[in-house]
N, C-alpha and C. Protein backbone atom coordinates (compact mmCIF):
# COMPACT_ATOMS: atom_id res chain seq x y z
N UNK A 1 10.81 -11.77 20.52
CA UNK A 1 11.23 -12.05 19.16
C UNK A 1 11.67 -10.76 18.49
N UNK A 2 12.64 -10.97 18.03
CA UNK A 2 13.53 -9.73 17.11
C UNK A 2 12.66 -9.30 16.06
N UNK A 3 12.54 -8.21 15.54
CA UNK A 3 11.79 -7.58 14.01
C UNK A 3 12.45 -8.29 12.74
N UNK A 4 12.01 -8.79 12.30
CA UNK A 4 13.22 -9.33 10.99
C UNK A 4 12.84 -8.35 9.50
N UNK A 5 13.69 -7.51 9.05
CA UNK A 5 13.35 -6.46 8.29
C UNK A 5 13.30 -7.51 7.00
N UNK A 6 12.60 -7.36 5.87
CA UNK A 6 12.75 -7.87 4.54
C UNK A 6 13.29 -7.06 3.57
N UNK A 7 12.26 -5.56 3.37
CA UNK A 7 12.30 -4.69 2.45
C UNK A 7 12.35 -3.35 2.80
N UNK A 8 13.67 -2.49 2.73
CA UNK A 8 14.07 -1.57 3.43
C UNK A 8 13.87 -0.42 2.18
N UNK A 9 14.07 0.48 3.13
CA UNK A 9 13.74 1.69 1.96
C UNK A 9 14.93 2.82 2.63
N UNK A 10 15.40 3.34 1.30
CA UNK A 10 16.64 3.96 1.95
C UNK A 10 16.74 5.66 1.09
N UNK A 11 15.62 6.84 1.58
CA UNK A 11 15.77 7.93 0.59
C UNK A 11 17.43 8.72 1.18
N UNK A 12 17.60 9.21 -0.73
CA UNK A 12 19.02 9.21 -0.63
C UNK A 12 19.04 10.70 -1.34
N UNK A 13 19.52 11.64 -0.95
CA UNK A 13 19.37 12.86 -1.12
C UNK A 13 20.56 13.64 -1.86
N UNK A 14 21.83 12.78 -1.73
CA UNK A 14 22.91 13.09 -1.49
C UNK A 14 24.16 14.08 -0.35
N UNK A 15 22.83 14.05 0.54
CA UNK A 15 23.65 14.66 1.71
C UNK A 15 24.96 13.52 2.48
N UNK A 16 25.26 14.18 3.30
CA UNK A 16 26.06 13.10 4.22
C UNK A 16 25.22 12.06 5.16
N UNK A 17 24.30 12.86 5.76
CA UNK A 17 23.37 12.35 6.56
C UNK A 17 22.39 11.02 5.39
N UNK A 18 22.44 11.09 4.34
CA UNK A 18 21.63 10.02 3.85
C UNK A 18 22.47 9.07 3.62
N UNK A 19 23.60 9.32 3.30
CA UNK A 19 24.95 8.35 3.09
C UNK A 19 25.42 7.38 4.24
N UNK A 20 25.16 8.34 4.89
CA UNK A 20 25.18 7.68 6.68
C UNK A 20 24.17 6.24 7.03
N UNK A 21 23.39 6.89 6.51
CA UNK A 21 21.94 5.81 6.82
C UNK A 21 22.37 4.54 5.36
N UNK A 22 22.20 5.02 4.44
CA UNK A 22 22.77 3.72 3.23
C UNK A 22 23.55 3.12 3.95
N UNK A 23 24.64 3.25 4.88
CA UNK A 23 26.07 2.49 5.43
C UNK A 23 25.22 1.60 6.22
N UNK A 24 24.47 1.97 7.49
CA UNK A 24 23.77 1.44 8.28
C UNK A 24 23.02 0.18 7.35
N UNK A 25 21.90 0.82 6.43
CA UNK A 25 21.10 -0.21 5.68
C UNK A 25 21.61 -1.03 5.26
N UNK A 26 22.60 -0.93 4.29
CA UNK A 26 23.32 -2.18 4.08
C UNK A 26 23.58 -3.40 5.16
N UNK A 27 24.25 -2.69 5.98
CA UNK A 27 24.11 -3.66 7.29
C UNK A 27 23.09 -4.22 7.67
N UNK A 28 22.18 -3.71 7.99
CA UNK A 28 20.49 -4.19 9.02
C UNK A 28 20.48 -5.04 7.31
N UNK A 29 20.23 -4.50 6.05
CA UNK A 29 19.59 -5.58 5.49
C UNK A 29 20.78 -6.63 5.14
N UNK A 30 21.55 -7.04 5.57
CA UNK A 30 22.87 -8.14 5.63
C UNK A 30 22.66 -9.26 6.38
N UNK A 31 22.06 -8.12 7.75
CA UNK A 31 21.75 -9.04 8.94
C UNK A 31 20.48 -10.02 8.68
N UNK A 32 19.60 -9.23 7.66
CA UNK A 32 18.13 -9.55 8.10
C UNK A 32 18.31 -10.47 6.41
N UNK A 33 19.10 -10.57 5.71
CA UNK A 33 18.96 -10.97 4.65
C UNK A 33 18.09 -10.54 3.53
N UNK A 34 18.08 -9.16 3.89
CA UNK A 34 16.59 -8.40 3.17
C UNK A 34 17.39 -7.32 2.27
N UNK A 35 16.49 -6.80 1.30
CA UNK A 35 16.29 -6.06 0.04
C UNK A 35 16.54 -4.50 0.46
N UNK A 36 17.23 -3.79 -0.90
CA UNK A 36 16.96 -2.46 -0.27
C UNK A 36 16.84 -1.80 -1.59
N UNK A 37 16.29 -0.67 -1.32
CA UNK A 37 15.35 0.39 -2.51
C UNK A 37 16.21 1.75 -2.31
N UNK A 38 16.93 1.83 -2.58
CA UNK A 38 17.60 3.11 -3.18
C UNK A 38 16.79 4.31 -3.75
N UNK A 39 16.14 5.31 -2.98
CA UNK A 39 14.80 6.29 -3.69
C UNK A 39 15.75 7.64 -3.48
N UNK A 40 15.54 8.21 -4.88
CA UNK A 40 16.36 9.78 -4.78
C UNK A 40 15.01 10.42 -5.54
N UNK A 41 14.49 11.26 -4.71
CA UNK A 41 13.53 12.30 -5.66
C UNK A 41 13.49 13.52 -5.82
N UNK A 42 12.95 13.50 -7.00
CA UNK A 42 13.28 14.86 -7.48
C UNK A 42 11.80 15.93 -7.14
N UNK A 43 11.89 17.11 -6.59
CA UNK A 43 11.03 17.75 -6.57
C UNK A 43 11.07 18.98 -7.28
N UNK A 44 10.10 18.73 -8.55
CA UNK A 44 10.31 19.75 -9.48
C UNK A 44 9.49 21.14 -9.02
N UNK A 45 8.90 21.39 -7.98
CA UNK A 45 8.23 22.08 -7.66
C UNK A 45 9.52 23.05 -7.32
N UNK A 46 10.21 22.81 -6.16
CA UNK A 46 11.33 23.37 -5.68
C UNK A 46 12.55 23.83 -7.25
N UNK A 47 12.87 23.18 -7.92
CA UNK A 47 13.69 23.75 -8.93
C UNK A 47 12.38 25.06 -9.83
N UNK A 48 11.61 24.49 -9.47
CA UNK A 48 10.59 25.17 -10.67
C UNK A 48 11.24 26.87 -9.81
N UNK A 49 10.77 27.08 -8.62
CA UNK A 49 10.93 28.67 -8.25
C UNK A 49 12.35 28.75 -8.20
N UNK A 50 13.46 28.11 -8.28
CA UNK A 50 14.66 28.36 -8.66
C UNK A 50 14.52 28.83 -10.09
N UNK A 51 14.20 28.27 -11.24
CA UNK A 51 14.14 28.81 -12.15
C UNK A 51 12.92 29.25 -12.16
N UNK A 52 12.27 30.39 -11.50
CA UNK A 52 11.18 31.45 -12.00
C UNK A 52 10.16 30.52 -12.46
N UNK A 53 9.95 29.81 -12.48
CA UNK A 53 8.92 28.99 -12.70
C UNK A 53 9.50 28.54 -14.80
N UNK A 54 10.47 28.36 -14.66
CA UNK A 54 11.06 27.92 -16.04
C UNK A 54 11.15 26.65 -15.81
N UNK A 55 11.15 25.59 -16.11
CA UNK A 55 11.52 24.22 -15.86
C UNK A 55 11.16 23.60 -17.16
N UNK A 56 12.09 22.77 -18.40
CA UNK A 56 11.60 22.62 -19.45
C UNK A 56 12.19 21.04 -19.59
N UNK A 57 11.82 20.26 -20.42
CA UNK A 57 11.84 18.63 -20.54
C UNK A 57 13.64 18.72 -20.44
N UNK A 58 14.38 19.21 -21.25
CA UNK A 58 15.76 18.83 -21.10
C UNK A 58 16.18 18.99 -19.91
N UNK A 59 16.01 19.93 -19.09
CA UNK A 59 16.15 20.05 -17.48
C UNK A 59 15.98 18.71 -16.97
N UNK A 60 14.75 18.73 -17.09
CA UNK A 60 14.05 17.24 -16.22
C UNK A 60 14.86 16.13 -16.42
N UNK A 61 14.82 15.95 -17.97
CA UNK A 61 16.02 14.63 -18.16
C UNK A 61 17.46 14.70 -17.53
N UNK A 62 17.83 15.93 -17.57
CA UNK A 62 19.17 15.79 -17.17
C UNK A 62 19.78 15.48 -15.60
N UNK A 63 18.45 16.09 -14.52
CA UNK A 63 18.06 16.06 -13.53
C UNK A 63 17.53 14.86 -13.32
N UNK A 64 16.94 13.56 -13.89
CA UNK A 64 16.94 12.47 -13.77
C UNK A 64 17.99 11.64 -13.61
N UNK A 65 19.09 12.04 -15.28
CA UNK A 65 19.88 11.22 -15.36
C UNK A 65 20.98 11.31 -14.37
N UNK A 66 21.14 12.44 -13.77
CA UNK A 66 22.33 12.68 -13.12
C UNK A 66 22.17 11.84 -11.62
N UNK A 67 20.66 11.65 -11.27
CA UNK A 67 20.33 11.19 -10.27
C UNK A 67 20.20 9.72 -10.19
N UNK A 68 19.92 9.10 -11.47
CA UNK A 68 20.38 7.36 -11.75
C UNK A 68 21.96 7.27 -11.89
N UNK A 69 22.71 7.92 -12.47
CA UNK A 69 23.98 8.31 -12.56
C UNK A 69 24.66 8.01 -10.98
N UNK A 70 24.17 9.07 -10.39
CA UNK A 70 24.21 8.96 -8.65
C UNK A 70 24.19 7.44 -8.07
N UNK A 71 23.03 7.26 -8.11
CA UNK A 71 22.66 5.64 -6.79
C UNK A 71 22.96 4.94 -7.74
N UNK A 72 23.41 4.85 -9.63
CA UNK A 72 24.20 3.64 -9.64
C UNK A 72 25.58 3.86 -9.03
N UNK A 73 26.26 4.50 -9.42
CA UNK A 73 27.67 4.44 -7.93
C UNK A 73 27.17 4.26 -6.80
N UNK A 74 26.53 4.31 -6.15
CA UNK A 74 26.08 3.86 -5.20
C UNK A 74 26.39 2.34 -4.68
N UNK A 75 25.41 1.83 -5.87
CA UNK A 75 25.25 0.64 -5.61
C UNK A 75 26.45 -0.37 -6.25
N UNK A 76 27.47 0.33 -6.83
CA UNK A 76 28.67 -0.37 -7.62
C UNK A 76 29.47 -0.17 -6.66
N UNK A 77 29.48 0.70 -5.39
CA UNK A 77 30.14 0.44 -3.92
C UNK A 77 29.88 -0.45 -3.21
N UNK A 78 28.48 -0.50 -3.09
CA UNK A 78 27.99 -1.05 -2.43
C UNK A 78 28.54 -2.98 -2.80
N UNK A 79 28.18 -3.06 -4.06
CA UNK A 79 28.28 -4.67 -4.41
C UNK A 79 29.88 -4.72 -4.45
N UNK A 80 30.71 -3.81 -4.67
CA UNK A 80 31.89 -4.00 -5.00
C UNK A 80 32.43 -4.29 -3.01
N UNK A 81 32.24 -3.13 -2.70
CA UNK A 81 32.96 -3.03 -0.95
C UNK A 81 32.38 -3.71 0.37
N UNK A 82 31.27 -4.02 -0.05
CA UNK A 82 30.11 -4.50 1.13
C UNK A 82 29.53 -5.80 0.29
N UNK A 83 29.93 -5.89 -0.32
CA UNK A 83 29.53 -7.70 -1.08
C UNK A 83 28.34 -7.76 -0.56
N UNK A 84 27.44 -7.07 -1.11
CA UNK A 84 25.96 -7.08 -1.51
C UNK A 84 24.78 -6.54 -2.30
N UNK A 85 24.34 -7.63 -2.92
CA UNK A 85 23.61 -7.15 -4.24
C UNK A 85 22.41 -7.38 -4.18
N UNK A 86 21.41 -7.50 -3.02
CA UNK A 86 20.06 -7.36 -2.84
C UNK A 86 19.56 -5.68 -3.00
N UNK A 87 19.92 -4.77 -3.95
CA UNK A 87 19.40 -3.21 -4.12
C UNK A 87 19.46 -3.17 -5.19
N UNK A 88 17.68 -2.02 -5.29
CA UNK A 88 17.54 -1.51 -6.63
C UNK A 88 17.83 -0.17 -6.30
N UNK A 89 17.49 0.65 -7.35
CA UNK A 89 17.54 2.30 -7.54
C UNK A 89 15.85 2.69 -8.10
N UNK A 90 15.47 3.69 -7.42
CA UNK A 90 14.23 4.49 -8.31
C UNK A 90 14.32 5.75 -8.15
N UNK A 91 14.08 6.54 -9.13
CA UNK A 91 14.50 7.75 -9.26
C UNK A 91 12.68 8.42 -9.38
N UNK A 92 12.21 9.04 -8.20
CA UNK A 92 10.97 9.67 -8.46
C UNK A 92 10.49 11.42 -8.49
N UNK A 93 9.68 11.57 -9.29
CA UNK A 93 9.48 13.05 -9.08
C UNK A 93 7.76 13.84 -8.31
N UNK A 94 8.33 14.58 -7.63
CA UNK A 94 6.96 14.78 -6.48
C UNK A 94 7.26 15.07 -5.20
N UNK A 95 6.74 14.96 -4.41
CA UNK A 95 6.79 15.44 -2.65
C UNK A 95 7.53 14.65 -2.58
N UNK A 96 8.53 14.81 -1.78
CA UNK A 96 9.47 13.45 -1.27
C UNK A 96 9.00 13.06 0.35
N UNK A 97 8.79 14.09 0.85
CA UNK A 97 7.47 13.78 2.13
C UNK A 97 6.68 12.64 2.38
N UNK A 98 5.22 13.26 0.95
CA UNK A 98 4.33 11.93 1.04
C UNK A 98 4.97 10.95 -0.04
N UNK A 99 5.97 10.44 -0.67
CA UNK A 99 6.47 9.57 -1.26
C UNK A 99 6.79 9.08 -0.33
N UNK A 100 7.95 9.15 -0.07
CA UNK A 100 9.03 8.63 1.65
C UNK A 100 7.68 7.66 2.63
N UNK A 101 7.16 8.72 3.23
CA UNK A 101 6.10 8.38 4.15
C UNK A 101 5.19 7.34 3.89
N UNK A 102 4.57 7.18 2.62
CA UNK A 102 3.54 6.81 2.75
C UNK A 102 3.74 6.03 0.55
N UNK A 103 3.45 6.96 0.01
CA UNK A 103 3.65 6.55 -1.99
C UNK A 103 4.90 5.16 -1.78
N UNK A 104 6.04 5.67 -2.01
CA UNK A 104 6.72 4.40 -2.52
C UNK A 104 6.60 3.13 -1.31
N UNK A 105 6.72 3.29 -0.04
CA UNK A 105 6.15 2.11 0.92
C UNK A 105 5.17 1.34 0.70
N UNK A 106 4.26 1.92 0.33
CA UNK A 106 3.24 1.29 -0.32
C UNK A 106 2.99 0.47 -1.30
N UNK A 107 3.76 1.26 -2.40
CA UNK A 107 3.90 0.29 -3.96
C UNK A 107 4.45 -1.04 -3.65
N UNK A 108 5.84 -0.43 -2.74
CA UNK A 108 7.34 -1.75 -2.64
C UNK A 108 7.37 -2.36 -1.57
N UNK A 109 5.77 -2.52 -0.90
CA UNK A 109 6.33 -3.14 0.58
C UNK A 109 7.26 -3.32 1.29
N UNK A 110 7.64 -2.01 1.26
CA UNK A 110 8.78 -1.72 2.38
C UNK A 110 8.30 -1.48 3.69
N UNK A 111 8.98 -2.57 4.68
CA UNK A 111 8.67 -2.47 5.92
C UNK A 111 9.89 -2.16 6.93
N UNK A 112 10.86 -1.16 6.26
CA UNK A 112 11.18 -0.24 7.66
C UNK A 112 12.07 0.87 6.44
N UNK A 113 12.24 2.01 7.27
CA UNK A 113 12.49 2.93 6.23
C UNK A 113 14.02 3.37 7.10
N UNK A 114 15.24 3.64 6.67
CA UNK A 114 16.35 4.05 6.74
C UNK A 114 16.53 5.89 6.78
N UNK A 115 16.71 6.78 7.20
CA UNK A 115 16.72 7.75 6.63
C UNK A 115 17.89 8.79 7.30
N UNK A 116 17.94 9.64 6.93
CA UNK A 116 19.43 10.28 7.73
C UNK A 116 18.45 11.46 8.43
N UNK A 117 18.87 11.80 9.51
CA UNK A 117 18.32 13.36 10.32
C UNK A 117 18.37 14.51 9.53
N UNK A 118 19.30 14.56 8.43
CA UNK A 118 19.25 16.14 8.03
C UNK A 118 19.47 15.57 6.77
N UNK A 119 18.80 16.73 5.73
CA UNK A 119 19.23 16.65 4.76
C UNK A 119 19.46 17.82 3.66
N UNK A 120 20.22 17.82 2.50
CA UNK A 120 20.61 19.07 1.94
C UNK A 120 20.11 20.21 2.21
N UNK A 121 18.30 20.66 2.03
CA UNK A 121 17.88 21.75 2.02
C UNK A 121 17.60 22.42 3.54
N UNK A 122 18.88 23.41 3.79
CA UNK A 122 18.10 24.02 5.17
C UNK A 122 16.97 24.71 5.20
N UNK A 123 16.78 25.35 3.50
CA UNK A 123 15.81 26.11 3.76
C UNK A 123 14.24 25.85 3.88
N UNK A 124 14.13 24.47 3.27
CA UNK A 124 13.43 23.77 2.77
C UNK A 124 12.79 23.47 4.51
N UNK A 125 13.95 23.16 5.30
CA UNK A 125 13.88 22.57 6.52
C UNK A 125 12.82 24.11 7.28
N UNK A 126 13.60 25.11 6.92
CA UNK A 126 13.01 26.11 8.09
C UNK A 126 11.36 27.22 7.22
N UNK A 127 11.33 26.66 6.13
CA UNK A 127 9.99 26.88 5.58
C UNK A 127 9.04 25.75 5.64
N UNK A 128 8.90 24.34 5.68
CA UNK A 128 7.42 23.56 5.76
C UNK A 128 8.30 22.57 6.56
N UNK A 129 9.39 22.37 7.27
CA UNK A 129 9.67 21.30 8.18
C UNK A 129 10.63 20.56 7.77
N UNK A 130 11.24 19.72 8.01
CA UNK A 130 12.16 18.67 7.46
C UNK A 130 11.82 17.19 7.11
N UNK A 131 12.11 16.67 6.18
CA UNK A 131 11.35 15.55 5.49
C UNK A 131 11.39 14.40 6.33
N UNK A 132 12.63 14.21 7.22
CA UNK A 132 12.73 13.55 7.99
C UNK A 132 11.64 13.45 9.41
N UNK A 133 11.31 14.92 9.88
CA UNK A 133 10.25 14.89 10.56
C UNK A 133 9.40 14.32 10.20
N UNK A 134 8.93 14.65 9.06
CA UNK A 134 7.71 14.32 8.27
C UNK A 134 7.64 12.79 8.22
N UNK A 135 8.31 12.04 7.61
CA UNK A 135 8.28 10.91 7.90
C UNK A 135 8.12 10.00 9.01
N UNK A 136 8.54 10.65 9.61
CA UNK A 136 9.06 10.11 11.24
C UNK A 136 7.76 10.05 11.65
N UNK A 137 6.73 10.92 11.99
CA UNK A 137 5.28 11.52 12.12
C UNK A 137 4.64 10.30 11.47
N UNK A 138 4.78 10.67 10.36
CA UNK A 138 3.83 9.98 9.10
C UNK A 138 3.87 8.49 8.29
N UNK A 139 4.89 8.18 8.63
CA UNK A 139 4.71 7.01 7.38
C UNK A 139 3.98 5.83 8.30
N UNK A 140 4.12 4.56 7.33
CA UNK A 140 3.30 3.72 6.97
C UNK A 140 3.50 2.67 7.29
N UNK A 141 4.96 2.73 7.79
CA UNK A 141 6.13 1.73 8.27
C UNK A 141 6.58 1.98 9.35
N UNK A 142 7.97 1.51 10.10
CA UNK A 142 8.88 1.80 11.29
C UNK A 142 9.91 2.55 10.30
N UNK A 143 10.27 3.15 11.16
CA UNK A 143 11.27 4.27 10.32
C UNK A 143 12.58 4.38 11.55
N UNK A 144 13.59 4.30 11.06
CA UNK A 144 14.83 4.33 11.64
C UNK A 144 15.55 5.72 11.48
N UNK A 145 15.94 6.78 12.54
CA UNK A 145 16.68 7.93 11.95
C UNK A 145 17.96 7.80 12.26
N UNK A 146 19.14 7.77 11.11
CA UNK A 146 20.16 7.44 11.42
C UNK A 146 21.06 9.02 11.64
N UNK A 147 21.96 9.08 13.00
CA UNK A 147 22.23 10.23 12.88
C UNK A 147 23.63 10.22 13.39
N UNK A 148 24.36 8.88 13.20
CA UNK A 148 25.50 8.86 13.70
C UNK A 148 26.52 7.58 12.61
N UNK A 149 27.59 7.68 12.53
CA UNK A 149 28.04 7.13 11.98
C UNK A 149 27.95 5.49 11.85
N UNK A 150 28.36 4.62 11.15
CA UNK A 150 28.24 3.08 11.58
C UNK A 150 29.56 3.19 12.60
N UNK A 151 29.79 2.35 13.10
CA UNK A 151 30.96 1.83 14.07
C UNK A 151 32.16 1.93 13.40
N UNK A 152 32.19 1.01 12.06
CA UNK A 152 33.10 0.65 11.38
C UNK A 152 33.20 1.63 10.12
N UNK A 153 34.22 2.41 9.91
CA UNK A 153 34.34 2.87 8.91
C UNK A 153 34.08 1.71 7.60
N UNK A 154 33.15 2.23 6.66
CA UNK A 154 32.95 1.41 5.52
C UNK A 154 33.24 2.25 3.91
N UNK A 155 33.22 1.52 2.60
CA UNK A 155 33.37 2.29 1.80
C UNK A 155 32.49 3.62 1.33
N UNK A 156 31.27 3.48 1.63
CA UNK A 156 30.31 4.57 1.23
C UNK A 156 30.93 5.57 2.41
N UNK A 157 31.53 5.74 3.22
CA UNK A 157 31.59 6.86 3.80
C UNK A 157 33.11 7.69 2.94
N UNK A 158 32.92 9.30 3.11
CA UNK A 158 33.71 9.78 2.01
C UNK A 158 35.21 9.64 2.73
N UNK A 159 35.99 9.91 2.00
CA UNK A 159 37.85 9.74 2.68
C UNK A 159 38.57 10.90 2.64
């Protein structure tokens, strides 16, 4: 018997590699007739030593909004080019590690997680690991690493 996915979880970073995996998700949840969660988080820890440890409320908001801003285009591709409207957006702030892995799976019963192999921060990658490892290791769910294109060129991929 096949896995039948319901509630997919798709962290979205804005790299290519996460864009990659959204293309895929859409699909698997098309197939499976299932839901998908759009998660972009913000880790204020990491901006904090960018700015010297300055980080003040207008930052934060703007750094929110730009990031709902984000996965709603997202998802106005998505329903517009891929005629499907089973996705939300959540915009969280914290480890994106144990969020990914283990925090938002939990809340949203998400039972398989989407994710791309690489993502924006190299440095991030070659100081405590890559989030994707981390997940992969850790979560709570089946986790899918997407590291290659879909078959079919679709609209979320860039032109």
């Amino acid at each position: 018997m096949l896995q039948e996915y319901q509630n997919i979880l798709v962290p979205i970073d804005g790299s290519r590699e996460a864009e990659l995996a959204l293309t895929k998700a859409v699909e698997v949840a098309k197939r499976n007739s299932a839901h998908l969660d759009l998660l972009n988080i913000l880790d204020t820890k990491q901006y904090s030593y960018n700015f010297a440890g300055l980080i003040d409320g207008d930052v934060i908001y703007k750094m929110s909004s730009d990031a709902q801003d984000y996965l709603n285009g997202l998802v106005d591709k998505i329903k517009q080019e891929a005629s499907f409207e089973a996705v939300d957006i959540h915009v969280r702030f914290g480890n994106p590690k144990t969020i990914i892995a283990r925090d938002f799976p939990q809340e949203h019963k998400n039972d398989l997680i989407m994710i791309g192999a690489t993502g924006l921060s190299a440095v991030g990658r070659f100081l405590v690991g890559s989030v994707t490892e981390y997940v992969n290791r850790n979560a709570i769910t089946d986790v899918l690493v997407v590291k290659t294109k879909a078959d079919n060129r679709t609209a979320l991929e860039s032109k």
